[in-house]
N, C-alpha and C. Protein backbone atom coordinates (compact mmCIF):
# COMPACT_ATOMS: atom_id res chain seq x y z
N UNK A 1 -55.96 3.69 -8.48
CA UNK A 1 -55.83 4.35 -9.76
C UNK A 1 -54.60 3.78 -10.45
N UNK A 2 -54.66 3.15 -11.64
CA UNK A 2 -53.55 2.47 -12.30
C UNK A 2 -53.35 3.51 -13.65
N UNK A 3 -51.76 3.38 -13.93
CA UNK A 3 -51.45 4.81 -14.76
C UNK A 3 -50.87 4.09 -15.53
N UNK A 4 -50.60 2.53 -15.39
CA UNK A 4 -50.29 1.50 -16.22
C UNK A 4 -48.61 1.70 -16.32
N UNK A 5 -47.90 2.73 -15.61
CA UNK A 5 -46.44 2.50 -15.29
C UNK A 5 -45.70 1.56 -14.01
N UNK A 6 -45.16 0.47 -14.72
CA UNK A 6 -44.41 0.01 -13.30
C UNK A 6 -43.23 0.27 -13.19
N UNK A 7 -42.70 0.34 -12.22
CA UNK A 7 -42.13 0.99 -11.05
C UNK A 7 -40.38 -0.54 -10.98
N UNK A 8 -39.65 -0.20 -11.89
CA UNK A 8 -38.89 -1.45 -11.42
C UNK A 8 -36.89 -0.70 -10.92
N UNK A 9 -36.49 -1.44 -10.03
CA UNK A 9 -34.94 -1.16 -10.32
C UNK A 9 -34.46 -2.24 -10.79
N UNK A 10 -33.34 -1.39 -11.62
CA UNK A 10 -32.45 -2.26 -12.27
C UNK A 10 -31.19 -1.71 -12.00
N UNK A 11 -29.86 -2.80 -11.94
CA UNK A 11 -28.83 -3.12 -11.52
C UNK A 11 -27.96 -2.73 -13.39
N UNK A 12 -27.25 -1.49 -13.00
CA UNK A 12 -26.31 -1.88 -14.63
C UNK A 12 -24.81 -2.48 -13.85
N UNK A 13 -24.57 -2.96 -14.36
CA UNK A 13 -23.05 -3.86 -14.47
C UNK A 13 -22.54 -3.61 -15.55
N UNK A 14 -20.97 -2.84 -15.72
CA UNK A 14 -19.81 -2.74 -16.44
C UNK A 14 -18.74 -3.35 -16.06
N UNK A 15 -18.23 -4.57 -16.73
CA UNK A 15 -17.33 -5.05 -16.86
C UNK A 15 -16.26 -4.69 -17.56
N UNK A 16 -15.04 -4.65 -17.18
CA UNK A 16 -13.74 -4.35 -18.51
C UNK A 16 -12.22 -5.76 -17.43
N UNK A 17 -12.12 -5.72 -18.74
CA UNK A 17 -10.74 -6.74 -18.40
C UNK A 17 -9.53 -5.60 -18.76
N UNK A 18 -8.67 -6.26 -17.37
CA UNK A 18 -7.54 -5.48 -17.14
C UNK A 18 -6.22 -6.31 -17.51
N UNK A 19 -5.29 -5.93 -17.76
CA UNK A 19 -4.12 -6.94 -18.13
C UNK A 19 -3.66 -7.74 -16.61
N UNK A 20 -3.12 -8.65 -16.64
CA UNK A 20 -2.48 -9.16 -15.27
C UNK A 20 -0.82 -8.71 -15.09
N UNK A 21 -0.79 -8.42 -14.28
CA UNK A 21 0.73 -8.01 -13.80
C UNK A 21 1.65 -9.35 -14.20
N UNK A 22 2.76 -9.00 -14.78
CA UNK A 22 3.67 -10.11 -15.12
C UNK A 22 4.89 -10.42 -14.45
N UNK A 23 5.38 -9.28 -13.59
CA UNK A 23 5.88 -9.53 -12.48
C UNK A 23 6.19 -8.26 -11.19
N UNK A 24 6.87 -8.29 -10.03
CA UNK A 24 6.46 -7.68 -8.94
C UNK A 24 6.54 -6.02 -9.70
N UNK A 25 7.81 -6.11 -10.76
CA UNK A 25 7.90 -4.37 -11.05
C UNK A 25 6.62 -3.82 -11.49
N UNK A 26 5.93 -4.65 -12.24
CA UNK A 26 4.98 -4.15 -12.90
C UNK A 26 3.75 -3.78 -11.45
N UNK A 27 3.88 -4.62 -10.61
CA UNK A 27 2.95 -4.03 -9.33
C UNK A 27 3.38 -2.84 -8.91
N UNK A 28 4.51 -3.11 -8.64
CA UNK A 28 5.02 -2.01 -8.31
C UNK A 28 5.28 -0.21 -8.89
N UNK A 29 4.70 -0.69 -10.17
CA UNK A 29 5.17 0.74 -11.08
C UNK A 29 3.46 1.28 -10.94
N UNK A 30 2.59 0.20 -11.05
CA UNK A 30 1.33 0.83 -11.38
C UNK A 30 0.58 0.94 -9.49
N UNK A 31 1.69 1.30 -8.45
CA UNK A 31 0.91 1.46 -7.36
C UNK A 31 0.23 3.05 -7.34
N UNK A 32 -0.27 2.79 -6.54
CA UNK A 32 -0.72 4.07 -6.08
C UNK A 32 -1.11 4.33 -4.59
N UNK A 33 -0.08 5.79 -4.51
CA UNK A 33 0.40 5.90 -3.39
C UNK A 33 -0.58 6.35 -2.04
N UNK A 34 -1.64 7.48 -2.72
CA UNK A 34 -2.82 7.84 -2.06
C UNK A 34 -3.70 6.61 -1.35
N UNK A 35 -4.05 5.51 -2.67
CA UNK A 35 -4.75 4.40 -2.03
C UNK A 35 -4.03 3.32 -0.86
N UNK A 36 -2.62 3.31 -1.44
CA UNK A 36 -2.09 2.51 -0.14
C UNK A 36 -2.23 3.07 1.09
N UNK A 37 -1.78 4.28 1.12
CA UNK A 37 -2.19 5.22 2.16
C UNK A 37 -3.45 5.22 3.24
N UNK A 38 -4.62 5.35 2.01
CA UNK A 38 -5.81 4.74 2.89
C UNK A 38 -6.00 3.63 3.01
N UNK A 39 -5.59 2.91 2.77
CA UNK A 39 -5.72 1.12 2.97
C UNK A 39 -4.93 0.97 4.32
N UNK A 40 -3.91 1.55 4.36
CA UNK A 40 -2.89 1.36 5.75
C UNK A 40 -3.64 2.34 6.98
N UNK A 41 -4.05 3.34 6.57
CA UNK A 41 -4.50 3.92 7.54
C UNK A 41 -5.95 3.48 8.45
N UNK A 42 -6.49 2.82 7.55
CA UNK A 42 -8.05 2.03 8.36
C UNK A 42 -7.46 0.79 8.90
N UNK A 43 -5.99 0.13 8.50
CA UNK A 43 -5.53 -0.90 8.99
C UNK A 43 -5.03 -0.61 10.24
N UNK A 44 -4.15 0.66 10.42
CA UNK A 44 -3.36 1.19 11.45
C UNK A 44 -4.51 1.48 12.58
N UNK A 45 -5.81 2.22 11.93
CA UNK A 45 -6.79 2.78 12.97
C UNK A 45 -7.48 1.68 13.93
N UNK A 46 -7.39 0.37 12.98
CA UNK A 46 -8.32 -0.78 13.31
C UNK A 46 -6.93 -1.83 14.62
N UNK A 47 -6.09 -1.49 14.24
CA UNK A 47 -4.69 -2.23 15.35
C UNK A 47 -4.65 -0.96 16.51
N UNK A 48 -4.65 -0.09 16.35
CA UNK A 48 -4.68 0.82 17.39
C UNK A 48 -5.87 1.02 18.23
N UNK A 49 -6.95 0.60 18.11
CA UNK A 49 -8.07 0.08 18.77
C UNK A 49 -7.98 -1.20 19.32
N UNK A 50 -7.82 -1.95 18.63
CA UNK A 50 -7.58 -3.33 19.02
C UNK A 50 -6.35 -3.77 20.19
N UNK A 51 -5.54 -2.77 19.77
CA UNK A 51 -4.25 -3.52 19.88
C UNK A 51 -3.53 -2.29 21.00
N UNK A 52 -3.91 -1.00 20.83
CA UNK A 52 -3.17 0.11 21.28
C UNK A 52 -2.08 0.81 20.23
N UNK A 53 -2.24 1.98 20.78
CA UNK A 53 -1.27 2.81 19.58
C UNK A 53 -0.04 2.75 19.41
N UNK A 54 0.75 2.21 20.08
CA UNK A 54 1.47 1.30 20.23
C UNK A 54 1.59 0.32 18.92
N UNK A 55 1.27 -0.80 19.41
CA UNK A 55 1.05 -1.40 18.29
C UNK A 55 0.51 -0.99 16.96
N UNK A 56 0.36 -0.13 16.63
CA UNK A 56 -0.25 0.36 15.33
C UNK A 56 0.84 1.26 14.68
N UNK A 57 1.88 1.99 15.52
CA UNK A 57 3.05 2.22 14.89
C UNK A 57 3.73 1.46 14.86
N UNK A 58 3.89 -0.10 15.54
CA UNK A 58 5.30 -0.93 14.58
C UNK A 58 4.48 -1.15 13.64
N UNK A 59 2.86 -1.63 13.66
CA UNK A 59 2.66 -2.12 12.57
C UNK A 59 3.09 -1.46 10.99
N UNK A 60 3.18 -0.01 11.00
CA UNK A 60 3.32 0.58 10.08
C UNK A 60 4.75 0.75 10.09
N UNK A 61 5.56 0.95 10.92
CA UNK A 61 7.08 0.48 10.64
C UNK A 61 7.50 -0.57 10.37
N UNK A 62 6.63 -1.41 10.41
CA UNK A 62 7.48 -3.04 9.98
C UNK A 62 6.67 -2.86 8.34
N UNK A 63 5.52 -2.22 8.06
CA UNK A 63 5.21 -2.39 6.82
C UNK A 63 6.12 -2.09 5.65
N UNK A 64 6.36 -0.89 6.47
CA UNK A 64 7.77 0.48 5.57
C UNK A 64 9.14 -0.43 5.48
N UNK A 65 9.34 -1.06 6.54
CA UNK A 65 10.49 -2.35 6.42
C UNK A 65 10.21 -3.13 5.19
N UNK A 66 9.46 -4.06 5.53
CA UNK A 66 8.72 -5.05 4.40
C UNK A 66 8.71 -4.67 3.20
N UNK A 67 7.98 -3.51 2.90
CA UNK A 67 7.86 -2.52 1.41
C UNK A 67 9.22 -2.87 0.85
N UNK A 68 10.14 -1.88 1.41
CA UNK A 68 11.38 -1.82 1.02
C UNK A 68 12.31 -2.66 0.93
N UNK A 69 12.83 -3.68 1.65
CA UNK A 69 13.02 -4.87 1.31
C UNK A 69 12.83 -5.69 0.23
N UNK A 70 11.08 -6.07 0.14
CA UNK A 70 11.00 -6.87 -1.47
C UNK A 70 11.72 -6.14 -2.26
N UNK A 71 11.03 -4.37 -1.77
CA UNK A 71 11.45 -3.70 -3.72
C UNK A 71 13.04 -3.77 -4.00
N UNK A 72 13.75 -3.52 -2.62
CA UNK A 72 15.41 -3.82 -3.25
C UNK A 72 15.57 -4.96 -3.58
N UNK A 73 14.96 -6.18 -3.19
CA UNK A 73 15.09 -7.38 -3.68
C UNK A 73 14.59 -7.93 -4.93
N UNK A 74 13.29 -7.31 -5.30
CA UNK A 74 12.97 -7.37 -6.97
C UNK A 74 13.87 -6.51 -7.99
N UNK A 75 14.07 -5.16 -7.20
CA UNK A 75 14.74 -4.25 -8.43
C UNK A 75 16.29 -5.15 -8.36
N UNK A 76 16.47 -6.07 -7.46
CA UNK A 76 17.89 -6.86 -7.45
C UNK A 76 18.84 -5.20 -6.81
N UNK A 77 18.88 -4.65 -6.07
CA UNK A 77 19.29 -3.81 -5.30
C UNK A 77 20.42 -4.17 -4.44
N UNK A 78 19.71 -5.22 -3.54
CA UNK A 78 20.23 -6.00 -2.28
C UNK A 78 19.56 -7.01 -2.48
N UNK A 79 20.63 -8.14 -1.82
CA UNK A 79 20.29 -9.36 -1.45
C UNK A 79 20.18 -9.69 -0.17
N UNK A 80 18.91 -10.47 0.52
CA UNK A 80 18.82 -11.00 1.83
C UNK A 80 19.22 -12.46 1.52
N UNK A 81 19.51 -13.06 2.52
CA UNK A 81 19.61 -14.44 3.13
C UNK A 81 21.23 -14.83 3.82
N UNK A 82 21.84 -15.54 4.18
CA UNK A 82 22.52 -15.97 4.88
C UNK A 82 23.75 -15.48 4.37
N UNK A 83 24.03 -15.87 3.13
CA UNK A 83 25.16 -15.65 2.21
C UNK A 83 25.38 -14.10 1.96
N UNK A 84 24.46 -13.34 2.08
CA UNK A 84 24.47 -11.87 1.34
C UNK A 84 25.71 -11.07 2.02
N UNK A 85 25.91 -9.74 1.43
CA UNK A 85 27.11 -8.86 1.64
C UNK A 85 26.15 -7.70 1.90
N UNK A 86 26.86 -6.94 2.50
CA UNK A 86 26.52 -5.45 2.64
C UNK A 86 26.00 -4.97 1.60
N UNK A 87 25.04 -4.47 1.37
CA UNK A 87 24.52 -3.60 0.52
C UNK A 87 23.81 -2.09 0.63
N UNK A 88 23.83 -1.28 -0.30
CA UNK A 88 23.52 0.10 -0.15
C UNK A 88 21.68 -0.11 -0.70
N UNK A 89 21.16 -0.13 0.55
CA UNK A 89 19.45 -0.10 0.00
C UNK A 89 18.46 1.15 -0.52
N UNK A 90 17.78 1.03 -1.08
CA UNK A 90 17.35 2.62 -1.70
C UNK A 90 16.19 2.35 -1.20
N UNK A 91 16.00 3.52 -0.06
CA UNK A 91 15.45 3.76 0.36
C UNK A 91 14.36 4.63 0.33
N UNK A 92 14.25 5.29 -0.92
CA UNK A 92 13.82 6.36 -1.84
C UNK A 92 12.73 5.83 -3.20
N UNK A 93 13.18 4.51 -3.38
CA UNK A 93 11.84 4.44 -4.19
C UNK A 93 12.37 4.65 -5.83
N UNK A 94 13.95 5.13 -5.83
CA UNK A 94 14.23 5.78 -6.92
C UNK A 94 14.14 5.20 -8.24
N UNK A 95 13.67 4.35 -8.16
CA UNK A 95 13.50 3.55 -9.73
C UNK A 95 12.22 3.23 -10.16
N UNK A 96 11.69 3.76 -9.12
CA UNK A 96 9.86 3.67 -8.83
C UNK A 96 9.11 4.52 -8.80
N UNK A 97 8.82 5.35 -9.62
CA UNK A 97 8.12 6.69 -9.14
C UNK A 97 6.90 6.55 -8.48
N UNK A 98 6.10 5.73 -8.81
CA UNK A 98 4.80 5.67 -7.65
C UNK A 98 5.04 5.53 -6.57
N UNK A 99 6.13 5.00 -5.92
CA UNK A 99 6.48 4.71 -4.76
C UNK A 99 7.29 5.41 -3.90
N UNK A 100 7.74 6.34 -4.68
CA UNK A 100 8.27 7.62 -3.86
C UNK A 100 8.12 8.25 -3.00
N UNK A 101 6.70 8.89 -3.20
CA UNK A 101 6.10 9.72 -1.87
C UNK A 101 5.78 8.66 -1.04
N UNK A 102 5.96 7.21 -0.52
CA UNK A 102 5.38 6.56 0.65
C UNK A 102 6.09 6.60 1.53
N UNK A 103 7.36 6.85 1.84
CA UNK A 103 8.07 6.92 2.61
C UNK A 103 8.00 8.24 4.01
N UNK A 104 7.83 9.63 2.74
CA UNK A 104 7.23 10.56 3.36
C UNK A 104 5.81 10.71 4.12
N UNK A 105 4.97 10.01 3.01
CA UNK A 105 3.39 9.69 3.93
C UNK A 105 3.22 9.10 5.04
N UNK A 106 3.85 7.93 4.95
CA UNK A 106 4.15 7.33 6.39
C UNK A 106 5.09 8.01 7.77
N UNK A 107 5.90 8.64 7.06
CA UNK A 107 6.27 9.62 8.17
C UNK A 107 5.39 10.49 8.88
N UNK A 108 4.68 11.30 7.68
CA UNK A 108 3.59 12.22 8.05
C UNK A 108 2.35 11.42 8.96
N UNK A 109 2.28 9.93 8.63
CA UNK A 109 1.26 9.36 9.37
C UNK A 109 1.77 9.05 10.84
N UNK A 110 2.75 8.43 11.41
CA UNK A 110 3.96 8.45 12.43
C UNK A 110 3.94 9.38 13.38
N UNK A 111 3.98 11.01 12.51
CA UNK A 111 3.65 11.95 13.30
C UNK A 111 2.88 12.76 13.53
N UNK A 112 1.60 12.22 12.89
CA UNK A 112 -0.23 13.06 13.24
C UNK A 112 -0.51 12.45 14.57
N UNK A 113 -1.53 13.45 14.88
CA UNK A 113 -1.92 13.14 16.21
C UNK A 113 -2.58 11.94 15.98
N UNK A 114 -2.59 11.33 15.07
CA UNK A 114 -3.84 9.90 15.36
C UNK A 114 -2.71 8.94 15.92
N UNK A 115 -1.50 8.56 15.67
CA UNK A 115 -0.57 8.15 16.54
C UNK A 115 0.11 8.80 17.14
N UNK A 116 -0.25 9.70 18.13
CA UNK A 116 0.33 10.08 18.79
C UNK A 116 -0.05 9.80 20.22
């Protein structure tokens, strides 16, 4: 019995162009803290399988290192390399508001039972 309707799928696609970041602050201002969060945490879950749980908390302590580092080094905070002096690092994110709460999240991740 033909009812003369066919039956098709179709695919919509929306495109939009986004500006490009012009330098690290600008990554840095438009992060977001929730998504890093889950991005690190399927990373952490996937090294702690692999690797042991163990390994899945330096991995996330050396990340929290790393983080902080560039950003005192882009916001010009502190300087690394051979020549550098003591410096007071902010550890807080304070010129960054998206980046604020990561410090705390990662703590909170540190001490859930999934690394524990």
């Amino acid at each position: 019995e033909s009812s003369g309707l066919i039956i098709s799928r179709r695919l919509r696609i929306h495109t939009i162009a986004l500006e490009v970041a012009t330098s690290a602050r600008h990554v840095y201002q438009s992060a977001q803290s929730d998504v890093i969060l889950s991005i690190l945490q399927h990373k952490i879950v996937r090294a702690s399988l692999d690797e042991g749980i163990a390994e899945g908390r330096l991995l996330l302590q050396d990340w929290l290192v790393i983080l902080t580092s560039h950003y005192n080094e882009h916001y010009g905070v502190a300087v690394f390399g051979p020549s550098a002096t003591s410096a007071h690092l902010d550890v807080t994110f304070s010129r960054c508001e998206a980046l604020q709460q990561l410090p705390r999240l990662v703590y909170a991740l540190l001490q859930s039972p999934l690394l524990s």
